[in-house]
Protein backbone atom coordinates (compact mmCIF):
# COMPACT_ATOMS: atom_id res chain seq x y z
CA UNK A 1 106.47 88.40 108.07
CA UNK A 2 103.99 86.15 109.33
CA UNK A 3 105.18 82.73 111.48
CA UNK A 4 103.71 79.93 108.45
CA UNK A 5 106.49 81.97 106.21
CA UNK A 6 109.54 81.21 109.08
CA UNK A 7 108.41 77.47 110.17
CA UNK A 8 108.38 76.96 105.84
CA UNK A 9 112.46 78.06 106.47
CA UNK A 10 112.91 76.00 109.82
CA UNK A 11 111.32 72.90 108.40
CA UNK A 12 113.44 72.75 105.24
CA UNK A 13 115.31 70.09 104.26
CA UNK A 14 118.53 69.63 104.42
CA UNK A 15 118.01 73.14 106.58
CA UNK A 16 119.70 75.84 105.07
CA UNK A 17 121.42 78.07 107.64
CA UNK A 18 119.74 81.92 107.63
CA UNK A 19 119.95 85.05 108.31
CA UNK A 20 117.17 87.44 110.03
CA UNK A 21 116.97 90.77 108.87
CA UNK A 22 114.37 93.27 110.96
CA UNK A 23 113.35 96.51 109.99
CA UNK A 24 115.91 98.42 113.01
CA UNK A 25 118.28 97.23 110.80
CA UNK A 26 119.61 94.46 113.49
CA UNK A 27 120.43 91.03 111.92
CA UNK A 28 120.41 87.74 113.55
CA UNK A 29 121.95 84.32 112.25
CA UNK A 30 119.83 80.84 112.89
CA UNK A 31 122.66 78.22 112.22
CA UNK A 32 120.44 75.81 113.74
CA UNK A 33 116.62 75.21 113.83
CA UNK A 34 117.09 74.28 117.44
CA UNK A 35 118.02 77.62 118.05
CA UNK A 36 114.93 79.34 117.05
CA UNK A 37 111.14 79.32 119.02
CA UNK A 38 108.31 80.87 117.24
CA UNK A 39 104.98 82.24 118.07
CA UNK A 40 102.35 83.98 116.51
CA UNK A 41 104.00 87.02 117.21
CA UNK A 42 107.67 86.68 118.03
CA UNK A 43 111.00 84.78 117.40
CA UNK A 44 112.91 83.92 119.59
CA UNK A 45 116.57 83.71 118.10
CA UNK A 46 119.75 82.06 120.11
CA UNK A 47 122.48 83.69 120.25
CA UNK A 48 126.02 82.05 121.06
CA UNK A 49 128.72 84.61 122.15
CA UNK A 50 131.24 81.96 121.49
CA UNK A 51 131.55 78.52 119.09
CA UNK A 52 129.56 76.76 121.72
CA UNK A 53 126.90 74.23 120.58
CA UNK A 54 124.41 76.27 122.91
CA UNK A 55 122.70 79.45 122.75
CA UNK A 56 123.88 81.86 125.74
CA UNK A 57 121.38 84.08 125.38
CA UNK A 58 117.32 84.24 123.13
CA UNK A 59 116.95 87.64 121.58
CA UNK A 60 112.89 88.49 120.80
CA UNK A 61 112.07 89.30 117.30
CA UNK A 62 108.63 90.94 116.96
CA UNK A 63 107.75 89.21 113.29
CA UNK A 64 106.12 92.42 112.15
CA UNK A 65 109.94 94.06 112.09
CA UNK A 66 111.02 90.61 110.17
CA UNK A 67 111.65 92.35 107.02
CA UNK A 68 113.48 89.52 105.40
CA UNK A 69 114.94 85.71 105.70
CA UNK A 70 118.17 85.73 103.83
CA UNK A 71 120.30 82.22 103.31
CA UNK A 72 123.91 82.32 104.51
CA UNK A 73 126.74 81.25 102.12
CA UNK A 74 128.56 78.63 104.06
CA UNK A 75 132.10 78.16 103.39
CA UNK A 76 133.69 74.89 103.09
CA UNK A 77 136.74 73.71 104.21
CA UNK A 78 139.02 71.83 101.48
C-alpha cells in the first residue's frame, strides 16, 4: 500500500477508527490519528497495553506488507 493511500485514511473527517492488516497476518488498530507516523516506507503504529490515552510502545509497519485498511465497528454505549 503506498503512504498517499494511508494519509487519505488519517486525514478523514470525522476520522474513522481502523484497522491495519499486513501480509504476516499481524493486525494493528489506529484509534487515533495521533497515534500513527508515516513515511515513504513505514508506519509507525502506537500501541497502548492498557486504556491509557498514550501509546506505550510504536510498532514499524513496512507499507509493502500493508495488505489492507479495514474500518472498526465502534460500539456505542446506550
Amino acid at each position: 500500500m503506498r503512504a498517499n493511500e494511508i494519509k487519505e485514511v488519517l486525514r478523514r473527517q470525522p476520522f474513522q477508527p481502523f484497522r491495519i492488516r499486513l501480509s504476516t497476518g499481524q493486525k494493528y488498530e489506529v484509534r487515533h490519528p495521533e497515534f500513527v507516523a508515516l513515511t515513504k516506507t513505514s508506519l509507525f503504529v502506537g500501541e497502548p497495553a492498557s486504556n491509557d490515552d498514550f501509546p506505550d510502545q510504536m510498532i514499524q509497519c513496512d507499507l509493502m506488507h500493508v495488505v489492507a485498511v479495514e474500518p472498526i465497528e465502534m460500539t456505542r454505549s446506550p
